[in-house]
N, C-alpha and C. Protein backbone atom coordinates (compact mmCIF):
# COMPACT_ATOMS: atom_id res chain seq x y z
N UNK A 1 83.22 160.13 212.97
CA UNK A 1 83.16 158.68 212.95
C UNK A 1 83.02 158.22 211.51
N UNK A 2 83.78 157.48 211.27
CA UNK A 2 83.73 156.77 209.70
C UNK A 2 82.95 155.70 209.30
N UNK A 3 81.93 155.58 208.78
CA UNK A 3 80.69 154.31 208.49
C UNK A 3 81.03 153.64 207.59
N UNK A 4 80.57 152.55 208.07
CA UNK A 4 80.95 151.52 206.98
C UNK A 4 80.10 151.10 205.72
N UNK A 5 80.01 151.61 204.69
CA UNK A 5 79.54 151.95 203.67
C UNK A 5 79.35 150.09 202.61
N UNK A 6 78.50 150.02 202.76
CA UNK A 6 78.81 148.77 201.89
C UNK A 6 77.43 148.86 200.48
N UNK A 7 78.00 148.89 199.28
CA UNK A 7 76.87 149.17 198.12
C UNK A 7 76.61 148.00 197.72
N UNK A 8 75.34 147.73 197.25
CA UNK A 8 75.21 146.84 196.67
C UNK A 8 76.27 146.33 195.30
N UNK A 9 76.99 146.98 194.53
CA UNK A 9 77.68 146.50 193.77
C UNK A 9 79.23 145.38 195.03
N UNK A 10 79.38 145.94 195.60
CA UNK A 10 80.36 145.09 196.42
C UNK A 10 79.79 143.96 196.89
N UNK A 11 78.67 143.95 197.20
CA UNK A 11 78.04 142.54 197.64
C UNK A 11 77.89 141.61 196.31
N UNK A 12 77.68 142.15 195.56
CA UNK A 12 77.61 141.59 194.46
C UNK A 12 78.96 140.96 193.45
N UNK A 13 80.43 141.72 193.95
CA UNK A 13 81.24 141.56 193.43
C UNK A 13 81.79 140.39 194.15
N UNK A 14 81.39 140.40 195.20
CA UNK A 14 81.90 139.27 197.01
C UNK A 14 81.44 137.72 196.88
N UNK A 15 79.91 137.95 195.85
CA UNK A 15 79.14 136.65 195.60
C UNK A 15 79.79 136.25 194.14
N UNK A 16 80.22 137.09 193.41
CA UNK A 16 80.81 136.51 192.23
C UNK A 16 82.59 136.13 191.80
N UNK A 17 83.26 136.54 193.36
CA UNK A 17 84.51 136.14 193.39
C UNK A 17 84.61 134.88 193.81
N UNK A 18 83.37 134.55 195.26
CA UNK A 18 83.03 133.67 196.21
C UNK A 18 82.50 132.55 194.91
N UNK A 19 81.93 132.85 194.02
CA UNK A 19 81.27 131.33 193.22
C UNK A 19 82.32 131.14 192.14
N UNK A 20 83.17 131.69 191.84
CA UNK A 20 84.21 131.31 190.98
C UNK A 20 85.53 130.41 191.80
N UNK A 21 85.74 130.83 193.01
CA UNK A 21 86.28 130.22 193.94
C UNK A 21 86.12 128.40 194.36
N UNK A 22 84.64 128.63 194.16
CA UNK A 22 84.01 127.89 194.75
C UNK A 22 83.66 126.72 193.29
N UNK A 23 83.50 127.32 192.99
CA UNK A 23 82.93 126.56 191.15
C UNK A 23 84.09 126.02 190.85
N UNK A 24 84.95 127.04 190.71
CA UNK A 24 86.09 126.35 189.72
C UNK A 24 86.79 125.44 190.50
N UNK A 25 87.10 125.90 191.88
CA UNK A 25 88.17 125.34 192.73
C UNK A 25 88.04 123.54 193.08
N UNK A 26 86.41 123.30 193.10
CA UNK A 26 86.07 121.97 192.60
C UNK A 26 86.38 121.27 191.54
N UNK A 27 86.38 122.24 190.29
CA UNK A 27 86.57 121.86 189.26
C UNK A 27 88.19 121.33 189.00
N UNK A 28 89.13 122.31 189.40
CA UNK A 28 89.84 121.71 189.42
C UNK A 28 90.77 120.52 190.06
N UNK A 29 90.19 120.62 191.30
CA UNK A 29 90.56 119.25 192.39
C UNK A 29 90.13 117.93 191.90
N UNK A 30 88.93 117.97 190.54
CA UNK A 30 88.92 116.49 190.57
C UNK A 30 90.25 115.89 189.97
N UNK A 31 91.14 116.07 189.06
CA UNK A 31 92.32 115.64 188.83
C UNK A 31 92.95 114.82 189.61
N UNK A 32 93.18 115.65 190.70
CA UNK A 32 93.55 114.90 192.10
C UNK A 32 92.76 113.96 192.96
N UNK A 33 91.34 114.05 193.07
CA UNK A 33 90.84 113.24 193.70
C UNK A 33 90.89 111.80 192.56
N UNK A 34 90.61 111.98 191.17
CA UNK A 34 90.42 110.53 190.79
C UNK A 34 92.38 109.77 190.43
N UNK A 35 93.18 110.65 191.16
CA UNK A 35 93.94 110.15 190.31
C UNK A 35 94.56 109.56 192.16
N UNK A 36 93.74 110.11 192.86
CA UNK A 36 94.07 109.36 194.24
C UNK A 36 93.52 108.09 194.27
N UNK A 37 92.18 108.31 193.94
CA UNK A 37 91.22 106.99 194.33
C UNK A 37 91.35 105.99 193.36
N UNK A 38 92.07 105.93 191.84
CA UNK A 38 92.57 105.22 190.98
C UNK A 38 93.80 104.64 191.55
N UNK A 39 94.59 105.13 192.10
CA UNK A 39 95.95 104.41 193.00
C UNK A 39 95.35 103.68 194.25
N UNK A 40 94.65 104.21 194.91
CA UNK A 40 94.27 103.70 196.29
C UNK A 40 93.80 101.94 195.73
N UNK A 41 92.54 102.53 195.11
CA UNK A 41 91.36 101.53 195.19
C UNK A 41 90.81 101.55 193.43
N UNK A 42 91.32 100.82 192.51
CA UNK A 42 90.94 101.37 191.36
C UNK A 42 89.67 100.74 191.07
N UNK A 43 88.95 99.39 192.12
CA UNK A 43 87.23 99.58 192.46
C UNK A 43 86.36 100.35 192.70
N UNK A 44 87.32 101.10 193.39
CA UNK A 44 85.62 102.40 193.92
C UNK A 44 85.96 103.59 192.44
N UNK A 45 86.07 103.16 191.34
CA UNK A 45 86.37 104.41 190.63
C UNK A 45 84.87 104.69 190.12
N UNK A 46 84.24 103.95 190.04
CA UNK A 46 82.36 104.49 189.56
C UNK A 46 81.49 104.78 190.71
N UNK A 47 82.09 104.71 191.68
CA UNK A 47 81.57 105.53 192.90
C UNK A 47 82.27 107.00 192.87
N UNK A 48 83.55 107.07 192.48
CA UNK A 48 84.12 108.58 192.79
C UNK A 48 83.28 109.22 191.40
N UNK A 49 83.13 108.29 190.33
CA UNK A 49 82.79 108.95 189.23
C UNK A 49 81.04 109.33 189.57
N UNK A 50 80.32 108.84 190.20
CA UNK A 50 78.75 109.16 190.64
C UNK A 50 78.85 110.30 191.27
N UNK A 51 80.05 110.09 192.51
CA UNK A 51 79.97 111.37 193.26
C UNK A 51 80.45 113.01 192.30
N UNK A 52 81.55 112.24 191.37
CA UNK A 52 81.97 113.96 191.02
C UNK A 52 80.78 114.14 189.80
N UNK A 53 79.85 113.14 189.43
CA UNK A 53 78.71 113.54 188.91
C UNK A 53 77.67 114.57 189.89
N UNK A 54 77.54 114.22 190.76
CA UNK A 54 76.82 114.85 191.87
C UNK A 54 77.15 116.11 192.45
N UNK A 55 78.74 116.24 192.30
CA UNK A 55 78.58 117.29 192.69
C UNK A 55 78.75 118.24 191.32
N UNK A 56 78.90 117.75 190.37
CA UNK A 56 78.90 118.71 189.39
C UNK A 56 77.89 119.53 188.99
N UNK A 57 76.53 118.50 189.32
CA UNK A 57 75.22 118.70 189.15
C UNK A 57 74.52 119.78 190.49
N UNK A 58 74.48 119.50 191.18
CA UNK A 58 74.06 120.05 192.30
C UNK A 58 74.70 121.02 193.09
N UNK A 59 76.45 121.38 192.61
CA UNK A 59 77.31 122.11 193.60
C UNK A 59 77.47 123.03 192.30
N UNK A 60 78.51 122.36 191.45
CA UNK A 60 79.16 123.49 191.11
C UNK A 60 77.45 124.03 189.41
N UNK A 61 76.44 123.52 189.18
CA UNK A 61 75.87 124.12 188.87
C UNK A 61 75.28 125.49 189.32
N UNK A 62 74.88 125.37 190.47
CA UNK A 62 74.61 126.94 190.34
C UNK A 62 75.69 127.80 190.55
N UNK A 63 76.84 128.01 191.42
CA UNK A 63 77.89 128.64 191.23
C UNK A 63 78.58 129.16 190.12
N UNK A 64 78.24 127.90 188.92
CA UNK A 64 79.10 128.03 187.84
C UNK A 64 78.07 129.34 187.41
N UNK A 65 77.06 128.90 187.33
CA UNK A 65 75.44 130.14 187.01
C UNK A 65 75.62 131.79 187.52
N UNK A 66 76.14 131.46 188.94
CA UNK A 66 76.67 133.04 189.94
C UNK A 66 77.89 133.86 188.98
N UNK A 67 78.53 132.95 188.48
CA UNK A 67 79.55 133.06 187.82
C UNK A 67 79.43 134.18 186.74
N UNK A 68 78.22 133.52 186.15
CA UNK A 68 78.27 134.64 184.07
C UNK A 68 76.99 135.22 184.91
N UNK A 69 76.04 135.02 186.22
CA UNK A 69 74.92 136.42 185.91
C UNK A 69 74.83 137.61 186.69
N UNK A 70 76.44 138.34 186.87
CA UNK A 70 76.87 139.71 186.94
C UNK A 70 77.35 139.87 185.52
C-alpha cells in the first residue's frame, strides 16, 4: 500500500504559492476594477478607492508577508 507522505516543506511550499496567488492576483485586478467603476459611475470612485485601500491593508497585507517569510 502506498502512503501518502506529506512533509512539512510541501505544506509550506502550498501556503507560499497559495499567498502569491492570492496577494498578487488582487493586486493586479485593481486596474480593472477602477477602470470599470470610472466608466460606470465616475462618483463612486473614492468609495472604490477606500475599498482597494482596505483591502490592501487587511487582505493582501499579510499574504504579501506569506510571500518573503519562506
Amino acid at each position: 500500500m502506498i502512503g501518502l507522505a506529506i512533509r512539512f516543506y510541501d505544506v509550506v511550499l502550498f501556503l507560499h504559492i497559495s499567498s502569491v496567488i492570492i496577494g498578487l492576483g488582487v493586486l493586479f485586478s485593481y486596474p480593472l476594477l477602477f477602470a470599470v467603476a470610472a466608466r460606470s459611475d465616475p462618483r463612486a470612485m473614492p468609495t472604490v478607492w477606500r475599498v482597494a485601500d482596505s483591502i490592501g491593508t487587511k487582505i493582501n497585507g499579510p499574504f504579501l508577508g506569506a510571500i518573503v517569510a519562506p
